[in-house]
Protein backbone atom coordinates (compact mmCIF):
# COMPACT_ATOMS: atom_id res chain seq x y z
CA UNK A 1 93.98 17.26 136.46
CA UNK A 2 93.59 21.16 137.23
CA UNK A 3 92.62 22.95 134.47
CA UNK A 4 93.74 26.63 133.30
CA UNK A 5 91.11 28.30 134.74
CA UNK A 6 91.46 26.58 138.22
CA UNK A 7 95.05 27.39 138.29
CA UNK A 8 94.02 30.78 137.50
CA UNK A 9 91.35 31.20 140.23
CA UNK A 10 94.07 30.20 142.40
CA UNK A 11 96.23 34.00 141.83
CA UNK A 12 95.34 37.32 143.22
CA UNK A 13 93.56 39.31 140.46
CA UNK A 14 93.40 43.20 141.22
CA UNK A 15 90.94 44.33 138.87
CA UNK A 16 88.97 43.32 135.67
CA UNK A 17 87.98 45.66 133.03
CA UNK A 18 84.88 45.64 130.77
CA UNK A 19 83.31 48.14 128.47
CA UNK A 20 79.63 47.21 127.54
CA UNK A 21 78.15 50.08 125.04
CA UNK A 22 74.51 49.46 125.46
CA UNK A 23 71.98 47.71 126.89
CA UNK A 24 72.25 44.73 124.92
CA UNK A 25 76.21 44.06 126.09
CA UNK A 26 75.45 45.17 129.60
CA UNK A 27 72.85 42.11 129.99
CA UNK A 28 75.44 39.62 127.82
CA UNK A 29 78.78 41.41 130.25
CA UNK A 30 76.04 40.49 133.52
CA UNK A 31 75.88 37.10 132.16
CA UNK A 32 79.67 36.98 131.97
CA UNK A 33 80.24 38.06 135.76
CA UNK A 34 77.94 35.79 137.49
CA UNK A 35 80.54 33.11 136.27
CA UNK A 36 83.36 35.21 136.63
CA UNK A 37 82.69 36.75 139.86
CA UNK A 38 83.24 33.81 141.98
CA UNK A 39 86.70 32.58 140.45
CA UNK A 40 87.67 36.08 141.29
CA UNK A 41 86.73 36.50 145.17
CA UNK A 42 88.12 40.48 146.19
CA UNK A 43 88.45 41.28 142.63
CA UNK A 44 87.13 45.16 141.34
CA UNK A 45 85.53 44.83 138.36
CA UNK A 46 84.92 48.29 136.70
CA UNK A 47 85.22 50.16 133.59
CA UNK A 48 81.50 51.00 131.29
CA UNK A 49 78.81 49.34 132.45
CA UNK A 50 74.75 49.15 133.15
CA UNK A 51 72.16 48.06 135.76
CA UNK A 52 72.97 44.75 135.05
CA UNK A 53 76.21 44.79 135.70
CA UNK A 54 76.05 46.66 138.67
CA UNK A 55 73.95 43.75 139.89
CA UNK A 56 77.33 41.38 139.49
CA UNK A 57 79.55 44.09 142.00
CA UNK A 58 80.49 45.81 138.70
CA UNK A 59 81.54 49.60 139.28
CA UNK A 60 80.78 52.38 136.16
CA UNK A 61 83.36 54.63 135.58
CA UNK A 62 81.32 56.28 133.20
CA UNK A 63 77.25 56.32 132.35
CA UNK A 64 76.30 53.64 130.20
CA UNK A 65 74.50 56.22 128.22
CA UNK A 66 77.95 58.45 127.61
CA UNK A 67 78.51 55.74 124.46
CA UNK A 68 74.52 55.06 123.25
CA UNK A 69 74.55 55.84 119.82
CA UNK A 70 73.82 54.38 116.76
CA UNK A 71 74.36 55.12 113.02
CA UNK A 72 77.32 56.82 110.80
CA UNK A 73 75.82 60.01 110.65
CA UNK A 74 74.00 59.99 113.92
CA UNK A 75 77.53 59.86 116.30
CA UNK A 76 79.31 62.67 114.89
CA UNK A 77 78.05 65.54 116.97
CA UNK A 78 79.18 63.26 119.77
CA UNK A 79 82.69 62.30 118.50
CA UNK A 80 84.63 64.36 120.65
CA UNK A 81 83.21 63.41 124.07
CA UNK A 82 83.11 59.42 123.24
CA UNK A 83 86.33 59.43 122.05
CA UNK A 84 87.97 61.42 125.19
CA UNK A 85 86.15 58.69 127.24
CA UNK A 86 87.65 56.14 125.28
CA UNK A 87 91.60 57.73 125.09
CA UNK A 88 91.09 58.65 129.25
CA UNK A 89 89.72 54.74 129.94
CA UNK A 90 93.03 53.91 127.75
CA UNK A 91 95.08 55.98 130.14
CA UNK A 92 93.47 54.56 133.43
CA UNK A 93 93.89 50.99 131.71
CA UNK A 94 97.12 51.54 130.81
CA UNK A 95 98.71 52.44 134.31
CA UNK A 96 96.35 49.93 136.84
CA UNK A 97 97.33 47.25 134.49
CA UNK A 98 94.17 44.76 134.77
CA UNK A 99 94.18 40.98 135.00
CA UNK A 100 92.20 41.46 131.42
CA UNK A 101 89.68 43.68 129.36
CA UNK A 102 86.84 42.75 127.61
CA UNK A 103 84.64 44.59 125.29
CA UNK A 104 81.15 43.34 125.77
CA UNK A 105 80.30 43.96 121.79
CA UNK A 106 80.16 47.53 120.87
CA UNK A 107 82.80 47.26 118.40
CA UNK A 108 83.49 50.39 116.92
CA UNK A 109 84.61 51.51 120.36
CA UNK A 110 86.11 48.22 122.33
CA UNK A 111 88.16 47.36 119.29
CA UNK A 112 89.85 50.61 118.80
CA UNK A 113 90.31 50.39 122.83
CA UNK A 114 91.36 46.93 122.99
CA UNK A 115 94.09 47.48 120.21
CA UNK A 116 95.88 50.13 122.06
CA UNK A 117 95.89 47.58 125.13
CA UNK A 118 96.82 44.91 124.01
CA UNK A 119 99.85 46.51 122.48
CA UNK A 120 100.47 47.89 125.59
CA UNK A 121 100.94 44.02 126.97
CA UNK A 122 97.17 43.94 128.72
CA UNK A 123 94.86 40.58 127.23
CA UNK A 124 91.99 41.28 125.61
CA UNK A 125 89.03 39.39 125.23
CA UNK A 126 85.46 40.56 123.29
CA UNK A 127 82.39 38.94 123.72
CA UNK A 128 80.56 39.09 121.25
CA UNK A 129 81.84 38.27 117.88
CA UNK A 130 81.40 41.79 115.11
CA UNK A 131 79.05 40.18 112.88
CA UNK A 132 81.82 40.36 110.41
CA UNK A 133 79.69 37.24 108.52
CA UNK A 134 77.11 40.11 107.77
CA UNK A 135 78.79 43.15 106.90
CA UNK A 136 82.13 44.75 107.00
CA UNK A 137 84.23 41.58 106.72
CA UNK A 138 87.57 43.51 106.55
CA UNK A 139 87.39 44.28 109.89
CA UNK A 140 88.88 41.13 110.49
CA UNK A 141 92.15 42.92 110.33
CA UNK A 142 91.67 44.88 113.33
CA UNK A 143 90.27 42.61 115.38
CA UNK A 144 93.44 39.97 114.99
CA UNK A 145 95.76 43.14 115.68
CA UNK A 146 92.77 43.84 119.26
CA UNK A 147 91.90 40.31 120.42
CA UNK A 148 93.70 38.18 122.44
CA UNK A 149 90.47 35.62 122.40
CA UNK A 150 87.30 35.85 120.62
CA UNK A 151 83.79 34.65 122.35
CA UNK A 152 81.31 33.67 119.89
CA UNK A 153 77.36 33.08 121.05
CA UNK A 154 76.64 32.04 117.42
CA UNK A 155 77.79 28.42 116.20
CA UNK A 156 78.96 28.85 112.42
CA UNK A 157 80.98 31.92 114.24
CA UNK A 158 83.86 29.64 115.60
CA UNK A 159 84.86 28.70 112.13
CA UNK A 160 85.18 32.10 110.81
CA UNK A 161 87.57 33.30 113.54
CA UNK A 162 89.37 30.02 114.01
CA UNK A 163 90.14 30.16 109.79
CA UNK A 164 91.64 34.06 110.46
CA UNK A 165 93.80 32.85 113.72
CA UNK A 166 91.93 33.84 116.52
CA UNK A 167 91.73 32.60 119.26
CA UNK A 168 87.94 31.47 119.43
CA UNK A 169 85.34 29.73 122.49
CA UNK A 170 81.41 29.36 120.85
CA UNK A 171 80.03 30.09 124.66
CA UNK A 172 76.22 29.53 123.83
CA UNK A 173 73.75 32.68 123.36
CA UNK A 174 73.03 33.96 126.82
CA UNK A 175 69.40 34.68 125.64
CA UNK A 176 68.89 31.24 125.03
CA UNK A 177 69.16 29.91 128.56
CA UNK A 178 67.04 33.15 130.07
CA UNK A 179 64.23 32.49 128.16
CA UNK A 180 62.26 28.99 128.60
CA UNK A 181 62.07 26.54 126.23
CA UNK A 182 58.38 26.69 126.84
CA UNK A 183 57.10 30.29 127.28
CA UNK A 184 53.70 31.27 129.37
CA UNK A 185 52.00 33.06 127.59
CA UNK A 186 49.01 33.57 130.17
CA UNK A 187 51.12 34.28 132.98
CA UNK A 188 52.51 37.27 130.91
CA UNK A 189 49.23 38.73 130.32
CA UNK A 190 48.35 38.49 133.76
CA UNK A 191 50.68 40.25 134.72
CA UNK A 192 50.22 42.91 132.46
CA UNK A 193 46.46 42.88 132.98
CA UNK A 194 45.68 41.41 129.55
CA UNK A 195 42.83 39.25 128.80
CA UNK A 196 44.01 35.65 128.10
CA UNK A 197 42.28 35.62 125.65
CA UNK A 198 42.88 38.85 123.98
CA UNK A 199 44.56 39.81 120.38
CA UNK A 200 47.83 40.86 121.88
CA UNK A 201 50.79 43.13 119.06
CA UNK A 202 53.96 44.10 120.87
CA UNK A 203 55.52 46.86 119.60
CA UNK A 204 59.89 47.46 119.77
CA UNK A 205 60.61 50.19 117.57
CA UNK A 206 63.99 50.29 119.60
CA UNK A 207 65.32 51.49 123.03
CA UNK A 208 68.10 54.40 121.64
CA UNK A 209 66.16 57.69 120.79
CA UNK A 210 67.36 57.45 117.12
CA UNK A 211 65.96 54.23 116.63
CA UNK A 212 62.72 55.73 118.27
CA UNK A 213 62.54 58.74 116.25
CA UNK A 214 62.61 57.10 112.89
CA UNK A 215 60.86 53.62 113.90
CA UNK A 216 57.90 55.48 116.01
CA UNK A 217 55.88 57.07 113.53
CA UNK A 218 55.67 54.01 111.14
CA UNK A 219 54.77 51.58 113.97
CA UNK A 220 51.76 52.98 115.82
CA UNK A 221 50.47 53.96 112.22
CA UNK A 222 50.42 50.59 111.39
CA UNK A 223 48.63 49.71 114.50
CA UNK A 224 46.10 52.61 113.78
CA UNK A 225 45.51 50.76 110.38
CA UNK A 226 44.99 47.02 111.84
CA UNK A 227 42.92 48.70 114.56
CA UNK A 228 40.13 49.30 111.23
CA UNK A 229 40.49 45.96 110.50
CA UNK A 230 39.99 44.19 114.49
CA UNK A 231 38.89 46.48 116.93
CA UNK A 232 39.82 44.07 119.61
CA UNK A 233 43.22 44.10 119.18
CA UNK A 234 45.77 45.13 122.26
CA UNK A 235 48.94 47.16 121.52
CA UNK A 236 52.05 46.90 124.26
CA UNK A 237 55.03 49.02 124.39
CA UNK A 238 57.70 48.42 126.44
CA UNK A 239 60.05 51.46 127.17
CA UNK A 240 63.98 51.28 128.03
CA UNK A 241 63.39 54.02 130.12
CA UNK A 242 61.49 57.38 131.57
CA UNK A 243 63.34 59.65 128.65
CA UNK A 244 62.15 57.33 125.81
CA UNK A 245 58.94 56.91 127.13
CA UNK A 246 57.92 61.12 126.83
CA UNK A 247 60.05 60.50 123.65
CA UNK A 248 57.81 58.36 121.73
CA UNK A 249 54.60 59.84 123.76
CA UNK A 250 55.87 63.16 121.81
CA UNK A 251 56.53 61.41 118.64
CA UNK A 252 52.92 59.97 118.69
CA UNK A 253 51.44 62.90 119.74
CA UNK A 254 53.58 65.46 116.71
CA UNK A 255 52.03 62.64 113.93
CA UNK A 256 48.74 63.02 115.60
CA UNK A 257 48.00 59.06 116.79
CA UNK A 258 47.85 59.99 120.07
CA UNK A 259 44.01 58.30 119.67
CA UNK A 260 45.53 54.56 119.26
CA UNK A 261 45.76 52.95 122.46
CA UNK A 262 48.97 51.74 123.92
CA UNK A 263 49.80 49.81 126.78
CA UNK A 264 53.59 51.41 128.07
CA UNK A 265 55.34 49.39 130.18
CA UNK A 266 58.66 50.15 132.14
CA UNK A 267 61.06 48.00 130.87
CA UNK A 268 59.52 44.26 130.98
CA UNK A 269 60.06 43.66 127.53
CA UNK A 270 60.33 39.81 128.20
CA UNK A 271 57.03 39.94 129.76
CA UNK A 272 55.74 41.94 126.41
CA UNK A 273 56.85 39.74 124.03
CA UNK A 274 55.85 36.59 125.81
CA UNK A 275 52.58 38.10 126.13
CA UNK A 276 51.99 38.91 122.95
CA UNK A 277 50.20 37.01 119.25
CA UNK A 278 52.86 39.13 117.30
CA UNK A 279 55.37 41.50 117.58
CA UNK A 280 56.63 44.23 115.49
CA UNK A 281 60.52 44.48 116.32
CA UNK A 282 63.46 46.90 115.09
CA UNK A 283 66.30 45.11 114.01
CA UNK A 284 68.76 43.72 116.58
CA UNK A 285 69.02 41.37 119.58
CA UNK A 286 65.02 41.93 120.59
CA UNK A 287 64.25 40.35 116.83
CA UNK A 288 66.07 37.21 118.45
CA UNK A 289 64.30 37.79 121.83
CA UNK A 290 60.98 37.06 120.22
CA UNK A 291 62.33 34.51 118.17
CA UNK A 292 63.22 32.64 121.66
CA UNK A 293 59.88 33.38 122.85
CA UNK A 294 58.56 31.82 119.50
CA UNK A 295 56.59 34.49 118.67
CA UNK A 296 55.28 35.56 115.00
CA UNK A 297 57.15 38.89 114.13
CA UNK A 298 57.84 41.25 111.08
CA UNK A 299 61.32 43.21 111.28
CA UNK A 300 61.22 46.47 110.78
CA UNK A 301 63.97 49.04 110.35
CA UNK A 302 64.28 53.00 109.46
CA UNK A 303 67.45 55.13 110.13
CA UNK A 304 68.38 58.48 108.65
CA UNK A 305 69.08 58.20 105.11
CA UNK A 306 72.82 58.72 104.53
CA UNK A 307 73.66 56.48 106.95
CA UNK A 308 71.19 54.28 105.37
CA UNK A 309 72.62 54.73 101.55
CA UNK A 310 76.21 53.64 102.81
CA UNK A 311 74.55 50.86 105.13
CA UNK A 312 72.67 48.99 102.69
CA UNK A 313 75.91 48.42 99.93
CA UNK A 314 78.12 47.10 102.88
CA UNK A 315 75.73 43.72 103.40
CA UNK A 316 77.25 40.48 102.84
CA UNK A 317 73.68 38.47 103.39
CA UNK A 318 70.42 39.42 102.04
CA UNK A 319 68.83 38.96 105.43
CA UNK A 320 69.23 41.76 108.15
CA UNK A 321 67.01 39.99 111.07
CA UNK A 322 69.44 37.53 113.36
CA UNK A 323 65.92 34.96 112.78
CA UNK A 324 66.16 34.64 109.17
CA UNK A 325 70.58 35.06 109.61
CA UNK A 326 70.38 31.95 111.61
CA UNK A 327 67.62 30.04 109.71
CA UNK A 328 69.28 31.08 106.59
CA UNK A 329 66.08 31.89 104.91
CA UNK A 330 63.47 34.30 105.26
CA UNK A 331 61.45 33.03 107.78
CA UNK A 332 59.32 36.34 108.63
CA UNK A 333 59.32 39.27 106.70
CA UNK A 334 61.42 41.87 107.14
CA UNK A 335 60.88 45.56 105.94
CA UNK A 336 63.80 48.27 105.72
CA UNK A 337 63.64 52.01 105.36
CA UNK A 338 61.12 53.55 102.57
CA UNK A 339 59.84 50.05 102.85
CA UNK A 340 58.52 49.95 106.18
CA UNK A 341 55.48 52.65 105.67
CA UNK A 342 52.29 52.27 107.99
CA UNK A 343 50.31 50.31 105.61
CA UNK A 344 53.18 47.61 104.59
CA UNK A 345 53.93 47.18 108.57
CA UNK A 346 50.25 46.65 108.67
CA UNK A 347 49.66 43.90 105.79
CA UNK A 348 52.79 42.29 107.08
CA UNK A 349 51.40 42.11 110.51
CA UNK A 350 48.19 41.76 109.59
CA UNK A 351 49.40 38.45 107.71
CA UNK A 352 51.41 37.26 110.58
CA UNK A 353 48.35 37.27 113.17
CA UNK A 354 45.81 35.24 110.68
CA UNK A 355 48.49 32.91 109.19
CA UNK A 356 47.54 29.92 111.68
CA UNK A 357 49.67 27.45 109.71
CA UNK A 358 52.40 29.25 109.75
CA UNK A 359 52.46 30.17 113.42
CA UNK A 360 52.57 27.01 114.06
CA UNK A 361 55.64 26.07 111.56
CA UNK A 362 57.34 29.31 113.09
CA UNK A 363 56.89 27.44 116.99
CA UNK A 364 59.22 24.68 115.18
CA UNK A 365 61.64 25.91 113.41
CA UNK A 366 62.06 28.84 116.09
CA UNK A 367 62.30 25.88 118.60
CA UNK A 368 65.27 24.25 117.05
CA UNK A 369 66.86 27.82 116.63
CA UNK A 370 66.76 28.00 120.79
CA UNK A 371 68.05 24.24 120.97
CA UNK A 372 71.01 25.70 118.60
CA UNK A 373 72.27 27.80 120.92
CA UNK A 374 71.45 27.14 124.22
CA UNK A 375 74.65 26.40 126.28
CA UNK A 376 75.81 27.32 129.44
CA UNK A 377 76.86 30.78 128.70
CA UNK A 378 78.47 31.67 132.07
CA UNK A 379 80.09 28.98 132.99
CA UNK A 380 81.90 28.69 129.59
CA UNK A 381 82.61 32.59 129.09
CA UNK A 382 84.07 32.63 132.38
CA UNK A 383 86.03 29.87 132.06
CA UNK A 384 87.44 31.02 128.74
CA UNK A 385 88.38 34.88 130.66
CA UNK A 386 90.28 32.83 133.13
CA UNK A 387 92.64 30.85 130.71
CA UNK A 388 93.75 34.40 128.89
CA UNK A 389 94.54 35.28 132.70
CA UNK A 390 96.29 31.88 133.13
CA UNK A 391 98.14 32.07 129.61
CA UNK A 392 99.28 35.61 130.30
CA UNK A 393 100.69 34.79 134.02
CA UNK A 394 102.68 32.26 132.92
């Protein structure tokens, strides 16, 4: 028996619209259109998008880096110009009519967006669930009002939306099935030129240049203080891009660390955190990266501090790293705002590289966490987009 989705790769689709925000939805949205590509032979797919997506046949109406921003505070001087992109993509949505939009996270934006089109009769699907199960629960309002279908890539997620009435697919973490099960460790190094055998800290204070200018400072100064405790230790950096690299070079240079060595890569963060003993991450999806990668980490976070004192009273969970969200426990440490100085980053770390135990109960439970949610992401996103196109030709 056919199913939705092969009845619905059966009729001409014009055009598909996504939005991805940043760099983290334009790798889940690429994910997305290698499975949806193919059901949808002569299809444009366009809208907001990145390098990844342009790898799929998608076509950017706009720079990815038009809506890269992060914080309360922090977007206001750029209000204006997102939200003319986002009433003009409304406009352009609104008379070519797609098949279906979906918001590749980015919530704040895609929601808003999606609202006003599905209204307008146009489905809407966003991938990935608002982490509504960590802060700002009330948004669950909005996003009944915006979503046609929900696509979750965390398990206990399916409940949450399924209990509000929406419509809800758990599709598997994407992450989880681009990362191996069993990482190699000494391949990475090689190809960064590392010693196999070398003490290896990967530092991700972030790839937006607000995350960089508050995370910077604090995380070479901690490597500046573990440095006078092994001198054989081997600091990696991977950098989103050519801007943030001079960025944080700057930064390093203003604070006057410009002495501690650091290994800058372009991009290859992957290859960084495979490489590396432990890793010092900014909260977010590269927290989970290393967690994949089964690597030893602390989570660290600064942002600028109003955004920071309305921030920290909207939690739901005391944890703010997806690791210790999904293990439900604190499983490594994580240290946020005045509490991330030089010298806690450093004992943290410090901790996290001796701790041979605990590596090795980290490998285990981090293990099971990548078991959890590896699915295939493609195939079941994609499947999911073409039963909202089935459903709403019908």
């Amino acid at each position: 028996m056919a199913s939705s989705a092969d009845h619905a790769s059966g009729l001409p689709v014009a055009n598909v619209a996504i939005v991805a925000g940043e760099v983290s939805g334009d790798l889940l949205a690429s994910r997305l259109l290698s499975g949806l590509v193919p059901q949808l032979p002569g299809t444009r797919f366009h809208g907001i998008g990145g390098e990844h997506m342009a790898k799929q046949g998608f076509v950017s109406d706009w720079p990815l880096d038009k809506l890269t921003v992060r914080g309360l505070f922090e977007i206001i001087p750029r209000y204006r110009e997102i939200k003319g992109i986002q009433n003009a993509l409304r406009d352009q949505l609104l008379a070519e009519r797609p098949a279906v939009f979906i918001g590749a996270d980015y919530p704040g934006f895609n929601l808003g967006l999606e609202q006003q089109l599905k209204e307008g009769g146009i489905p809407t699907v966003h991938y990935i669930g608002p982490q509504i199960w960590a802060w700002r629960g009330g948004r669950i309002k909005k996003i009944i009002k915006a979503v046609s279908h929900m696509l979750v890539i965390f398990p206990f997620e399916e409940e949450i939306y399924r209990k509000a009435g929406v419509p809800v697919t758990y599709v598997g973490h994407p992450l989880a099935e681009m990362i191996p099960l069993q990482p190699d460790e000494a391949a990475a190094r090689r190809v960064l030129g590392l010693p196999e055998d070398a003490n290896v800290v990967t530092l991700m204070p972030g790839s937006r240049m607000g995350e960089l200018k508050y995370n910077t400072v604090a995380f070479v100064g901690a490597c500046k203080l573990l440095l006078a405790r092994d001198r054989s230790l081997r600091f990696v950096a991977p950098m989103a891009g050519e801007k943030q690299r001079q960025y944080f070079l700057q930064l390093i240079r203003e604070a006057g660390l410009q002495d501690v060595e650091i290994l800058l890569t372009d991009g290859g963060s992957h290859t960084a955190i495979c490489a590396a003993d432990a890793v010092l991450v900014a909260s977010g999806t590269a927290s989970l990266e290393v967690a994949l990668y089964k690597k030893p980490m602390v989570i660290a976070y600064k942002m600028m501090r109003a955004s920071w004192e309305i921030m920290r009273h909207m939690g739901y969970q005391p944890w703010i790293g997806l690791p210790n969200i999904l293990a439900r426990d604190y499983v490594v440490p994580e240290l946020l705002q005045n509490a991330a100085s030089p010298q806690a980053l450093a004992d943290a770390m410090w901790q996290q590289l001796s701790d041979v135990p605990g590596r090795l109960r980290l490998v285990q439970r981090f293990t099971d966490m990548h078991h959890s949610l590896l699915r295939d992401s493609a195939r079941e996103s994609a499947n999911a987009v073409m039963q909202v196109i089935a459903a709403n030709r019908k």
